[in-house]
PDB file of N, CA and C in Angstrom:
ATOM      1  N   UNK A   1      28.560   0.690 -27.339  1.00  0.00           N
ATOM      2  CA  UNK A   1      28.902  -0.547 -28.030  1.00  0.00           C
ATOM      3  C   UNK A   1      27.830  -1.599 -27.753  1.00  0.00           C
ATOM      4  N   UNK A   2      27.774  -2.698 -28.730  1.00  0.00           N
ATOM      5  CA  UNK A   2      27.065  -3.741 -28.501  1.00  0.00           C
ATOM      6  C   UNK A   2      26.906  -4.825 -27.077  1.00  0.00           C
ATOM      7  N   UNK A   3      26.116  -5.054 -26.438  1.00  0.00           N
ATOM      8  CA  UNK A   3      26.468  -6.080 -25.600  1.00  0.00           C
ATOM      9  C   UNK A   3      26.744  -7.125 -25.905  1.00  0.00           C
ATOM     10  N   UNK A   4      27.777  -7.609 -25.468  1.00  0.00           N
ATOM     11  CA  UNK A   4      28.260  -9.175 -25.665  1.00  0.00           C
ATOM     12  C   UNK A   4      27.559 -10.466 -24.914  1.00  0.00           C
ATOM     13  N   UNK A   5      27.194 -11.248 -25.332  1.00  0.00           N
ATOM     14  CA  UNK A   5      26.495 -12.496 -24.991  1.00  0.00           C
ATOM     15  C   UNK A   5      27.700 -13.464 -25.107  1.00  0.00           C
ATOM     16  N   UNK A   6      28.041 -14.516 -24.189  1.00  0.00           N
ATOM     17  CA  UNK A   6      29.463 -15.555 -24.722  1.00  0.00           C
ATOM     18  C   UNK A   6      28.490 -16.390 -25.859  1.00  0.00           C
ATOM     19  N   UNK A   7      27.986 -16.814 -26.086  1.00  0.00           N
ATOM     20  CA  UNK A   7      27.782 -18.026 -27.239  1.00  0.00           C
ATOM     21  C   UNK A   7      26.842 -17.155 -28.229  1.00  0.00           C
ATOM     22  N   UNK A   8      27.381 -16.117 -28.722  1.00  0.00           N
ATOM     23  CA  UNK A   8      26.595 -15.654 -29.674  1.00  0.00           C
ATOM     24  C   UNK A   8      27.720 -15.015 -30.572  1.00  0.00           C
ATOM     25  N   UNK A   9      27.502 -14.432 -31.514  1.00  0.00           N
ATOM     26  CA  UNK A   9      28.601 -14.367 -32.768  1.00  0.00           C
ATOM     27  C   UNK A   9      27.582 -12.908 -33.303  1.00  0.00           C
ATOM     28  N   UNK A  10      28.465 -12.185 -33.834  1.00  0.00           N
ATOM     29  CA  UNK A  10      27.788 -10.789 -34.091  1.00  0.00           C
ATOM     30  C   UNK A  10      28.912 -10.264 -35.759  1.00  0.00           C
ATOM     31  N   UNK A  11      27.565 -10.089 -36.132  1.00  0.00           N
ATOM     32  CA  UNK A  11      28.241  -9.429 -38.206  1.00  0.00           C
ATOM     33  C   UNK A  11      27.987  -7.839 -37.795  1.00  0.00           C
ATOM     34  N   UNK A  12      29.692  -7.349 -37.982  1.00  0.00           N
ATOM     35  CA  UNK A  12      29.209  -5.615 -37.656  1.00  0.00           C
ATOM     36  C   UNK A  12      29.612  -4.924 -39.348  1.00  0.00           C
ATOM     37  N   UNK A  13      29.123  -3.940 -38.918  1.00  0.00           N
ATOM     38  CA  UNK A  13      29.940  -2.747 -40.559  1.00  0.00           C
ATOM     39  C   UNK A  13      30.593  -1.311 -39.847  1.00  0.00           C
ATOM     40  N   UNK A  14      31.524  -1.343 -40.025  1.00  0.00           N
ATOM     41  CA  UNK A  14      32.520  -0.231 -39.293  1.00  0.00           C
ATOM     42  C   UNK A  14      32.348   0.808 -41.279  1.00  0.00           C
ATOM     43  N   UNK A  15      32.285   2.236 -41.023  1.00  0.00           N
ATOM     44  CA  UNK A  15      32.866   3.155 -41.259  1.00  0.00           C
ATOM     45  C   UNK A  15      34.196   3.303 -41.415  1.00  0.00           C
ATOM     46  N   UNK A  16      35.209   3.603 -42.648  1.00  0.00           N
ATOM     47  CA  UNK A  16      36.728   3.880 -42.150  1.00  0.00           C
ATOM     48  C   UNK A  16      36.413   5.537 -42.375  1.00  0.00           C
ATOM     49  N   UNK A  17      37.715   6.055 -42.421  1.00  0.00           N
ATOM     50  CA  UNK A  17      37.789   7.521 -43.004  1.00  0.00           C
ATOM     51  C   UNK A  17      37.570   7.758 -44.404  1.00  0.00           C
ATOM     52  N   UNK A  18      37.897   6.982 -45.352  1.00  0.00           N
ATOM     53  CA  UNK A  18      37.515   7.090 -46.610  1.00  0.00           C
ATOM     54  C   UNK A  18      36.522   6.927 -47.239  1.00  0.00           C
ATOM     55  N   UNK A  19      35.227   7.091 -45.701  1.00  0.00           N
ATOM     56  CA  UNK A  19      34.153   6.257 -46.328  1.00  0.00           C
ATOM     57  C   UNK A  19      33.803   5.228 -46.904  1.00  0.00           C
ATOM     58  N   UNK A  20      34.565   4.434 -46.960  1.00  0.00           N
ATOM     59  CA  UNK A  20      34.251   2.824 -47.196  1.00  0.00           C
ATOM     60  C   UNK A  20      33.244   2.068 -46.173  1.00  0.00           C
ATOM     61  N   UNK A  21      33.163   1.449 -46.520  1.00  0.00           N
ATOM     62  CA  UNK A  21      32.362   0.086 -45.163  1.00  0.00           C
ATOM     63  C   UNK A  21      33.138  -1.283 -45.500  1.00  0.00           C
ATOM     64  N   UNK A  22      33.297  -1.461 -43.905  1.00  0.00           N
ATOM     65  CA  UNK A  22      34.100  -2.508 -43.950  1.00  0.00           C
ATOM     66  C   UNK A  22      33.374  -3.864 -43.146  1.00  0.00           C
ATOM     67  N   UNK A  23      33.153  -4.606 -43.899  1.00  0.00           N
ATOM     68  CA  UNK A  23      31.853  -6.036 -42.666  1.00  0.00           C
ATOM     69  C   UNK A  23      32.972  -6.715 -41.821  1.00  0.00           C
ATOM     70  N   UNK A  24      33.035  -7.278 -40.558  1.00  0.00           N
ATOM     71  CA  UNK A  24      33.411  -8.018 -40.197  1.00  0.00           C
ATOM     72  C   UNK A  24      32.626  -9.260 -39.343  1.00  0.00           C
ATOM     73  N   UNK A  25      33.126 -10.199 -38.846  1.00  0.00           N
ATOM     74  CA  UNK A  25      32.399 -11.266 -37.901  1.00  0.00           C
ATOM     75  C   UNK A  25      33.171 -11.068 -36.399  1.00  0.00           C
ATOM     76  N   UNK A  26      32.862 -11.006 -35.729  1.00  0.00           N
ATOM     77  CA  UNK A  26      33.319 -11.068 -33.537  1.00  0.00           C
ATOM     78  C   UNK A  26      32.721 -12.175 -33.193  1.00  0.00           C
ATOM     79  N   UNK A  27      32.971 -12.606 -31.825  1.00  0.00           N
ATOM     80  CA  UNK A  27      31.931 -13.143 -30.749  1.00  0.00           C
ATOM     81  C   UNK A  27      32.277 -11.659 -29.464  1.00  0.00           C
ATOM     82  N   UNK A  28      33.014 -11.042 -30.036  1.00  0.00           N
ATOM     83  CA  UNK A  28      33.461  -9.908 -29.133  1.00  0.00           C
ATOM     84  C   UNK A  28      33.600  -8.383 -29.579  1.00  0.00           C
ATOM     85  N   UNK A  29      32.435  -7.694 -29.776  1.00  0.00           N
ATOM     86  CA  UNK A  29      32.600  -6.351 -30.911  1.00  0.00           C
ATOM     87  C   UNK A  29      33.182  -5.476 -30.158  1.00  0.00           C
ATOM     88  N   UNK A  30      33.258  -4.960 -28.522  1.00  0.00           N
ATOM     89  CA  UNK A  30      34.259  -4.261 -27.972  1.00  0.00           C
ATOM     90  C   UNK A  30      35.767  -4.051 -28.570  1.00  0.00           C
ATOM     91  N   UNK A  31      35.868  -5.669 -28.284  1.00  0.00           N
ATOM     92  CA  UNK A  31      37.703  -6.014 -28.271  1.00  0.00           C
ATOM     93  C   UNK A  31      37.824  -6.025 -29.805  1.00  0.00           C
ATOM     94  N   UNK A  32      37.238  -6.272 -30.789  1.00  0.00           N
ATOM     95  CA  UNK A  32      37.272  -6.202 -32.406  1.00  0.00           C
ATOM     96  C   UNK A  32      37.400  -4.532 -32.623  1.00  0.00           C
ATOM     97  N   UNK A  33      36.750  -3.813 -32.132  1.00  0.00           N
ATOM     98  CA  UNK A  33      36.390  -2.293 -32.505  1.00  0.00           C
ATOM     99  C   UNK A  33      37.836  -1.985 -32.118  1.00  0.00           C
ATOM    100  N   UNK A  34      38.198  -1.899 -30.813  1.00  0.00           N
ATOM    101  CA  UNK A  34      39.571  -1.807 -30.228  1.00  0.00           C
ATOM    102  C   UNK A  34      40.767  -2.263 -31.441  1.00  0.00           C
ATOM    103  N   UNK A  35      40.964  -3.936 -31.876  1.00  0.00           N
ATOM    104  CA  UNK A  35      41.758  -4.323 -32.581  1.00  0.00           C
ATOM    105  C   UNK A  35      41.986  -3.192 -33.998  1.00  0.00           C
ATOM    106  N   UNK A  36      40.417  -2.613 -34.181  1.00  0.00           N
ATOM    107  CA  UNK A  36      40.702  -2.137 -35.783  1.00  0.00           C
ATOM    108  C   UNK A  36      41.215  -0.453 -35.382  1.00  0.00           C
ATOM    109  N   UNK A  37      40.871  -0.052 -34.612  1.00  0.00           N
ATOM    110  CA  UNK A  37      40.978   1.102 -34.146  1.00  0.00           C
ATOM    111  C   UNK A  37      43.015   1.460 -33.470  1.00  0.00           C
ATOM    112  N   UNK A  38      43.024   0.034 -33.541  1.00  0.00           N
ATOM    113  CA  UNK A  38      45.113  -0.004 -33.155  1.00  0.00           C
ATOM    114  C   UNK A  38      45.378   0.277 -34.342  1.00  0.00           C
ATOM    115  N   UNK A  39      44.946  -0.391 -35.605  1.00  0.00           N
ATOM    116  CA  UNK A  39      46.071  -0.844 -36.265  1.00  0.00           C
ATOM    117  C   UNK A  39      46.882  -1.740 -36.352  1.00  0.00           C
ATOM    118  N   UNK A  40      46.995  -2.284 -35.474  1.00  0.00           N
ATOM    119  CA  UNK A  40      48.267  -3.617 -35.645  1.00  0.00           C
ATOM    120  C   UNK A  40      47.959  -4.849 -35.271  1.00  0.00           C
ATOM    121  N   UNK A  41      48.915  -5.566 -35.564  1.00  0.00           N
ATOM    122  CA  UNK A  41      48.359  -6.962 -36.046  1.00  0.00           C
ATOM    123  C   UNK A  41      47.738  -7.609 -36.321  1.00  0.00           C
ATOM    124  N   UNK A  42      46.482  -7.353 -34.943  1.00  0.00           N
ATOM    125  CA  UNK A  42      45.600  -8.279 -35.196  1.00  0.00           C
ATOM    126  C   UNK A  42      44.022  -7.360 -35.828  1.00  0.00           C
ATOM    127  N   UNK A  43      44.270  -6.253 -36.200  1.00  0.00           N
ATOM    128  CA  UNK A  43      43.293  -5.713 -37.066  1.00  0.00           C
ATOM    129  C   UNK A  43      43.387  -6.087 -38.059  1.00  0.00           C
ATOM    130  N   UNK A  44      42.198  -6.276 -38.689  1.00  0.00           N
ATOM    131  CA  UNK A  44      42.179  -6.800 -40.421  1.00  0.00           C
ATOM    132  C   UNK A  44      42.826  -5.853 -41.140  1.00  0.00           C
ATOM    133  N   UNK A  45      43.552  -6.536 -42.245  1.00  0.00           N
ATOM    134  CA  UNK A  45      44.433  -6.118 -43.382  1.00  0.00           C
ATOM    135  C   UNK A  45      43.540  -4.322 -43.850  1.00  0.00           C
ATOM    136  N   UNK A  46      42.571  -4.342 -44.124  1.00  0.00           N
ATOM    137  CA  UNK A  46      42.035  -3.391 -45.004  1.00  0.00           C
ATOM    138  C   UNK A  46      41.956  -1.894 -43.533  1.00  0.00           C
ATOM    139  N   UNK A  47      41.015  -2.668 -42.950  1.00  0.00           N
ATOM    140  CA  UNK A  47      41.840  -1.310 -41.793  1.00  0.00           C
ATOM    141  C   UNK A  47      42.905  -0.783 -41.454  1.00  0.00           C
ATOM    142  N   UNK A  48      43.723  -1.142 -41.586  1.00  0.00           N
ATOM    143  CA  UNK A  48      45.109  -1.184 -41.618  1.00  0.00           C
ATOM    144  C   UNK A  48      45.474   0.207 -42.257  1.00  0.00           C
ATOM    145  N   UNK A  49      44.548   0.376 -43.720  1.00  0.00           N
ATOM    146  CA  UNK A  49      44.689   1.073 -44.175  1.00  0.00           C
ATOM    147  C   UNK A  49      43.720   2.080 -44.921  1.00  0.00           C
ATOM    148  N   UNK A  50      42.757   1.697 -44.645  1.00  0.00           N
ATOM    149  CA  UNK A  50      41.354   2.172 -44.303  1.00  0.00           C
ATOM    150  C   UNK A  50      40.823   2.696 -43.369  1.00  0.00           C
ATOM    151  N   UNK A  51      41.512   3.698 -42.299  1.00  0.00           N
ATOM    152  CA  UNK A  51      41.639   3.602 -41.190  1.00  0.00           C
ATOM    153  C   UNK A  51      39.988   3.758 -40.473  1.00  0.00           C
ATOM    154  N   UNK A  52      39.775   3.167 -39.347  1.00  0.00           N
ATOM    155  CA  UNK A  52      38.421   2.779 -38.202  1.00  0.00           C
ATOM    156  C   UNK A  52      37.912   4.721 -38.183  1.00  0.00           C
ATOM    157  N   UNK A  53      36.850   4.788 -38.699  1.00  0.00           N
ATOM    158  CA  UNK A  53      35.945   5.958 -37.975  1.00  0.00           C
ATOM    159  C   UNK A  53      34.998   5.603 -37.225  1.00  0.00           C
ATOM    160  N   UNK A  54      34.008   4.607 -37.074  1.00  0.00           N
ATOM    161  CA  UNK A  54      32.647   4.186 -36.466  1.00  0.00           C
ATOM    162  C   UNK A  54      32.184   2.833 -37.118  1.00  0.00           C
ATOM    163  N   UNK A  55      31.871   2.162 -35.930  1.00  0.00           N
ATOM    164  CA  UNK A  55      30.859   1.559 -36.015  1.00  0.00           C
ATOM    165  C   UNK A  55      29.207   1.776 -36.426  1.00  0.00           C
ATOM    166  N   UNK A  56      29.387   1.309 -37.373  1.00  0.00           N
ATOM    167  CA  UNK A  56      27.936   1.359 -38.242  1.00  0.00           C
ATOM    168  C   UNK A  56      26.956   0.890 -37.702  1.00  0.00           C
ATOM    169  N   UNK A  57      26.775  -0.612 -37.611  1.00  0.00           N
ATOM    170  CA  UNK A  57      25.738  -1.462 -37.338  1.00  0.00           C
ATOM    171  C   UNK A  57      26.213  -2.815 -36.503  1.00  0.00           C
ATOM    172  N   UNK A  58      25.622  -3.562 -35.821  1.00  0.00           N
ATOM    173  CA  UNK A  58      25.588  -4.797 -35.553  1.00  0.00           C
ATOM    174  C   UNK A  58      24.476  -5.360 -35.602  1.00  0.00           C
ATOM    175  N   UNK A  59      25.083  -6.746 -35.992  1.00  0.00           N
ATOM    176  CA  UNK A  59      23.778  -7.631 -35.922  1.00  0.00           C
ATOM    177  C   UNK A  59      24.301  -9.011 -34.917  1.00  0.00           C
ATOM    178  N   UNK A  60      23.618  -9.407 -34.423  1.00  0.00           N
ATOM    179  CA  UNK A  60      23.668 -10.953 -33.745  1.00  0.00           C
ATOM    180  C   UNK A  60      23.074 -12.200 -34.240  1.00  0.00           C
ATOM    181  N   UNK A  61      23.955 -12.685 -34.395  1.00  0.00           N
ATOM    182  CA  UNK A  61      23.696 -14.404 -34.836  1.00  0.00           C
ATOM    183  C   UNK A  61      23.720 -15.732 -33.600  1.00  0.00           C
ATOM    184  N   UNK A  62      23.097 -16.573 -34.106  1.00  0.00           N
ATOM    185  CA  UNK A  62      22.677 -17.395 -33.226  1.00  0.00           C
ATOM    186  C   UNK A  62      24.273 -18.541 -33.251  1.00  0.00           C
ATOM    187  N   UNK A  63      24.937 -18.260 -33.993  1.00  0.00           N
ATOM    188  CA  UNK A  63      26.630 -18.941 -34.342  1.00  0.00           C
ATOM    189  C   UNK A  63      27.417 -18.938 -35.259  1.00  0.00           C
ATOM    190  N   UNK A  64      28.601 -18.877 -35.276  1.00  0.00           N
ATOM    191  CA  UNK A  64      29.551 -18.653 -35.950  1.00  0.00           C
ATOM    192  C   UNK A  64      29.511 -18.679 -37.510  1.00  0.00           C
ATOM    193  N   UNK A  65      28.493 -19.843 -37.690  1.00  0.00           N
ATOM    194  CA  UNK A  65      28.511 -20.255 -39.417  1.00  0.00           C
ATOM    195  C   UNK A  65      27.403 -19.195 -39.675  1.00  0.00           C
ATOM    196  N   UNK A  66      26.340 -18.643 -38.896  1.00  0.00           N
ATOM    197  CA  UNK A  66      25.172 -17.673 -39.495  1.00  0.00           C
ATOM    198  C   UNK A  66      26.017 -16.275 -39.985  1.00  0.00           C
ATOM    199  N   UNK A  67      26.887 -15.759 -38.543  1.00  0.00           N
ATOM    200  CA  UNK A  67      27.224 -14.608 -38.869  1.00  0.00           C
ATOM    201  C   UNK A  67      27.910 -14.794 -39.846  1.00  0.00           C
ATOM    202  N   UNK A  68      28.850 -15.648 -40.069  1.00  0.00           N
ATOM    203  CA  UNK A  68      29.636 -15.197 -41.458  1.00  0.00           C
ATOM    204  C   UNK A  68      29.095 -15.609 -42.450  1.00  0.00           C
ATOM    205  N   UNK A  69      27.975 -16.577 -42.679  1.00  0.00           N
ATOM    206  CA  UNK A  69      27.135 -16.448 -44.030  1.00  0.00           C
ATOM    207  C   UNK A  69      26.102 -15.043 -44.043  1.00  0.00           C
ATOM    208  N   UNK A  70      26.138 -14.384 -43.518  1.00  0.00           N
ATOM    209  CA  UNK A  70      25.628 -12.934 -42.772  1.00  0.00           C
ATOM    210  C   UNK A  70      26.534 -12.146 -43.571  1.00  0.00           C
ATOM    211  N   UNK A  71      27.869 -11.982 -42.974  1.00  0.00           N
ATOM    212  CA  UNK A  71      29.423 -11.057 -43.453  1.00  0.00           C
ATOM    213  C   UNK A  71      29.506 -11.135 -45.326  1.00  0.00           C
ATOM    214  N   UNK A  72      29.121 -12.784 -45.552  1.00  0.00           N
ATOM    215  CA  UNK A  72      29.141 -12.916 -46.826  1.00  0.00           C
ATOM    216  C   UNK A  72      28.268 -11.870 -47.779  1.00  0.00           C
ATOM    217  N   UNK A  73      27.230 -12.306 -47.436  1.00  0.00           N
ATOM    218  CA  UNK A  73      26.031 -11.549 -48.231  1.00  0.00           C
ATOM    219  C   UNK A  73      26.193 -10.274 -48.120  1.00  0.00           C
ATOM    220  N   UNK A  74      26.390  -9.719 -46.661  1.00  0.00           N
ATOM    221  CA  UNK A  74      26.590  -8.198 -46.710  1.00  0.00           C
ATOM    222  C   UNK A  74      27.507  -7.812 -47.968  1.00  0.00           C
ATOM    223  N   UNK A  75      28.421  -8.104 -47.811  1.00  0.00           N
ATOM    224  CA  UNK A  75      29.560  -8.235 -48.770  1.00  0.00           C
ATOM    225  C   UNK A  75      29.587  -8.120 -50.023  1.00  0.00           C
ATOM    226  N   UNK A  76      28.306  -8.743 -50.381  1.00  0.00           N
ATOM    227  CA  UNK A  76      28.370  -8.624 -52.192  1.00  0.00           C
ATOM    228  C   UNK A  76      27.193  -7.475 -52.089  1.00  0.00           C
ATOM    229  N   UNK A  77      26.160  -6.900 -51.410  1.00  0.00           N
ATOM    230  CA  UNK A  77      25.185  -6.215 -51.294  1.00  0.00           C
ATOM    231  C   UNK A  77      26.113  -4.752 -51.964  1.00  0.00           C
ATOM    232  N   UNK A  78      25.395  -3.792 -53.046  1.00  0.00           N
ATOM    233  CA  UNK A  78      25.961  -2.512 -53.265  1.00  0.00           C
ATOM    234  C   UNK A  78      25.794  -1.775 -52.236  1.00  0.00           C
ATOM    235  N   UNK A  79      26.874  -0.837 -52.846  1.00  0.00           N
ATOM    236  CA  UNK A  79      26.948   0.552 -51.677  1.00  0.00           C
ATOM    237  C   UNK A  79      25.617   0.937 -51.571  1.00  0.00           C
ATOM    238  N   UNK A  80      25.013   1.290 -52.421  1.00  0.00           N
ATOM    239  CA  UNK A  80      23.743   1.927 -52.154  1.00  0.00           C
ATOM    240  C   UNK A  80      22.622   1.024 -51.128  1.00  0.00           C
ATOM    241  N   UNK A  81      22.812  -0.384 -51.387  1.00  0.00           N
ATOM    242  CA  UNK A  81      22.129  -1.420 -50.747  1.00  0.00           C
ATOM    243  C   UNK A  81      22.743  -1.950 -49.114  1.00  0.00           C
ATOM    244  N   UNK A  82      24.218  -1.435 -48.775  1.00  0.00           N
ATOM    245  CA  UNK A  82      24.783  -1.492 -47.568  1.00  0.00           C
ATOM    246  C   UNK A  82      24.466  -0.070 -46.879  1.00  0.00           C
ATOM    247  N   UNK A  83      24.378   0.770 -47.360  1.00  0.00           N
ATOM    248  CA  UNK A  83      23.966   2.248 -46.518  1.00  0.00           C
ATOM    249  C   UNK A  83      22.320   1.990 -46.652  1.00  0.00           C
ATOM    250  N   UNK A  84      21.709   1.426 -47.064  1.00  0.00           N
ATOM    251  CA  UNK A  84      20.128   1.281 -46.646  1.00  0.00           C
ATOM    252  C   UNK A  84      20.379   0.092 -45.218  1.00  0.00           C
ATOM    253  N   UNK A  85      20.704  -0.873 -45.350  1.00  0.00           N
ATOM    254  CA  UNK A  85      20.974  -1.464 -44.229  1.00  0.00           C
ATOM    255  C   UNK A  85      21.669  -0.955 -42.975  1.00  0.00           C
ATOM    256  N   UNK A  86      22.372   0.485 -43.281  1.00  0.00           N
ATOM    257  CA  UNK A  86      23.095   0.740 -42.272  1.00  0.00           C
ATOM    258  C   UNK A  86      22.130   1.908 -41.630  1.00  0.00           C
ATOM    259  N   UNK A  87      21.246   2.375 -42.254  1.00  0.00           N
ATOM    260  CA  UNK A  87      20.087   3.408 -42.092  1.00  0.00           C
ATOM    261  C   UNK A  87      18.653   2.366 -41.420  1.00  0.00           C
ATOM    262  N   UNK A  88      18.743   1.642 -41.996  1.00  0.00           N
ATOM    263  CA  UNK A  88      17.502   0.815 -41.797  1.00  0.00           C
ATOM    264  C   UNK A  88      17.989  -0.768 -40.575  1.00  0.00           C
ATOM    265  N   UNK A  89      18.545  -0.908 -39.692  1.00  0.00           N
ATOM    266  CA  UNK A  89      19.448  -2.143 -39.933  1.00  0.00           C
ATOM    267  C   UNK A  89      18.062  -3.156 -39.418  1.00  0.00           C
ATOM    268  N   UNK A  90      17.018  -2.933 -39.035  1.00  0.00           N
ATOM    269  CA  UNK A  90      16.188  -4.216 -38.870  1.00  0.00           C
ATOM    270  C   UNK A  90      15.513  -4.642 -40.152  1.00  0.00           C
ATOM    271  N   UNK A  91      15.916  -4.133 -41.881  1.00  0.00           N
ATOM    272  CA  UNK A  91      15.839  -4.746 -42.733  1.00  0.00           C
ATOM    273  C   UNK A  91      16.488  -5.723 -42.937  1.00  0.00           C
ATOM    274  N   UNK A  92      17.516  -6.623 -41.932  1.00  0.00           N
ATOM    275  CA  UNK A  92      18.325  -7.353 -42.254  1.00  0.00           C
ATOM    276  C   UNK A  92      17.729  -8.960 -42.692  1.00  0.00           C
ATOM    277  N   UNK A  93      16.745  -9.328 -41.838  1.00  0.00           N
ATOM    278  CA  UNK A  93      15.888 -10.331 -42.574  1.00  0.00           C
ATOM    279  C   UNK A  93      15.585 -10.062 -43.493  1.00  0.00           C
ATOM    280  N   UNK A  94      14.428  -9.239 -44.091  1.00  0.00           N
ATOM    281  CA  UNK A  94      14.052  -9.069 -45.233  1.00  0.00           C
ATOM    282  C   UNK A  94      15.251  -9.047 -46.276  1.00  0.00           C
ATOM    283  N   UNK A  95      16.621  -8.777 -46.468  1.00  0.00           N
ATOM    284  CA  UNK A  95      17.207  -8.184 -47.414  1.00  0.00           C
ATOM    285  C   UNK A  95      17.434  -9.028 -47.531  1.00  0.00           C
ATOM    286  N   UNK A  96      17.561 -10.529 -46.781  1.00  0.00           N
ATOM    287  CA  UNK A  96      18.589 -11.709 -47.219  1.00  0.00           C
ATOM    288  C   UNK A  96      17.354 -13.082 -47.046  1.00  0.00           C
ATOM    289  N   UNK A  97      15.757 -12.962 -46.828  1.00  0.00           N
ATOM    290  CA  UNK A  97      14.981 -13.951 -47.100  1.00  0.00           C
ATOM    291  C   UNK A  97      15.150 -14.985 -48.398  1.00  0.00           C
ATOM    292  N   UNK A  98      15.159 -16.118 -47.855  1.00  0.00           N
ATOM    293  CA  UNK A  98      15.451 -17.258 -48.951  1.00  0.00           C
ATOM    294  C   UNK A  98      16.994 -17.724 -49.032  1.00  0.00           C
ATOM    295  N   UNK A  99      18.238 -16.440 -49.294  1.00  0.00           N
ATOM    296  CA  UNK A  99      18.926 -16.576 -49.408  1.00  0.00           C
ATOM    297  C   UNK A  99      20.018 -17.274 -48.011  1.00  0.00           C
ATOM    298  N   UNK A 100      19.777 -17.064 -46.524  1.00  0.00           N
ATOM    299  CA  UNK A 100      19.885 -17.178 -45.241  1.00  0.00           C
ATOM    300  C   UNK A 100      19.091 -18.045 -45.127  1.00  0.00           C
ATOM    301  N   UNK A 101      18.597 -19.325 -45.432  1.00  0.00           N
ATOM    302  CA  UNK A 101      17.568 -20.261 -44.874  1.00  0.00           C
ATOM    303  C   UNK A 101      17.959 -20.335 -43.533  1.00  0.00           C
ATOM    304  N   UNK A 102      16.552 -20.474 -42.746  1.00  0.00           N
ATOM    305  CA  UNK A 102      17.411 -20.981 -41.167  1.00  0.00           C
ATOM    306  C   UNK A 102      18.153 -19.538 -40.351  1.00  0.00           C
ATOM    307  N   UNK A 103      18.024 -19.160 -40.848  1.00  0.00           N
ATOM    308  CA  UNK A 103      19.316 -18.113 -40.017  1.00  0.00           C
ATOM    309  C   UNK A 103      18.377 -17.057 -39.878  1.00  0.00           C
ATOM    310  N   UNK A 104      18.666 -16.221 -38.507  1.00  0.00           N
ATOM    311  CA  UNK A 104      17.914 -15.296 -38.360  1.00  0.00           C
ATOM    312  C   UNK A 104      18.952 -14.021 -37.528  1.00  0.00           C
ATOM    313  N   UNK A 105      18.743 -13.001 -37.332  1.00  0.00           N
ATOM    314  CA  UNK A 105      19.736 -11.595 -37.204  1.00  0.00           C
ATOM    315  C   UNK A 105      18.853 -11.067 -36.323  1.00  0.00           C
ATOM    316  N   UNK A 106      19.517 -10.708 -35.258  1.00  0.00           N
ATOM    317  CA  UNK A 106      18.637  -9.370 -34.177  1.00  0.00           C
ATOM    318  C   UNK A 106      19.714  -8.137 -34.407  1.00  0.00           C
ATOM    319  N   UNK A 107      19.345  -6.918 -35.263  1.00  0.00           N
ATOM    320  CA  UNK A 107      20.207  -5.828 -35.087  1.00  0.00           C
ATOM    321  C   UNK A 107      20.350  -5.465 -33.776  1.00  0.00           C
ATOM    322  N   UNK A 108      21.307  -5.208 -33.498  1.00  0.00           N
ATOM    323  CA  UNK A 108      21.804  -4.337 -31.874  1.00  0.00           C
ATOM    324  C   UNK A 108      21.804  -2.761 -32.194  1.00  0.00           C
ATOM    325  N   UNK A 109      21.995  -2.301 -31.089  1.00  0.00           N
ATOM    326  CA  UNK A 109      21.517  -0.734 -30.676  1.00  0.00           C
ATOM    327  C   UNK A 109      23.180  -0.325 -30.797  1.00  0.00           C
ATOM    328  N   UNK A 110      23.674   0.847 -32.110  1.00  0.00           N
ATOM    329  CA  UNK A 110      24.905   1.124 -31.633  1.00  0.00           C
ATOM    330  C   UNK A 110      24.933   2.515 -31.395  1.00  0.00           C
ATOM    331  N   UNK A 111      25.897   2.711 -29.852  1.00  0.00           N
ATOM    332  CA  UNK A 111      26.413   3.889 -29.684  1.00  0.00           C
ATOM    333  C   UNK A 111      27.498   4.388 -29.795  1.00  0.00           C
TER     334      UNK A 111
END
């Protein structure tokens, strides 16, 4: 898993079983991976039923408003354009230059 830093904020992409990709935002990707991997409550709605196979990727943001303007963009990016990022993940600057002013992403190492 990713190392956690306290004042840093991290945009991950989990794998479910159906092959989907699912983006989320943490300041904690351990205890998030855990939440989606229960099922309950406090896992997001779509895992729920999408159920958790792997963690894909992480990235780290410098705060809360980067990563989730981060989560955003991932978000509208196509499948074909989210599995290049999930193959490639230090394209993450390049894929979102101009659009991310200011904001910058260090992919993390996932195991």
């Amino acid at each position: 898993m990713a190392k956690v830093a306290e004042d840093k904020s991290y945009t991950y992409m989990i794998r479910c079983e159906d092959d989907s990709i699912y983006t989320g935002i943490t300041k904690d990707v351990e205890r998030r991976m855990q939440e989606h991997k229960s099922r309950g409550k406090e896992c997001a709605k779509y895992t729920r039923t999408h159920h958790f196979l792997r963690l894909e990727a992480v990235f780290e943001a410098q705060s809360w408003s980067d990563a989730a303007k981060l989560e955003y963009a991932i978000k509208r990016l196509s499948r074909k354009q989210k599995e290049e990022l999930i193959a490639q993940p230090s394209l993450v600057n390049e894929m979102f230059v101009g659009k991310l002013s200011g904001c910058g992403f260090v992919p993390m190492v996932v195991k």
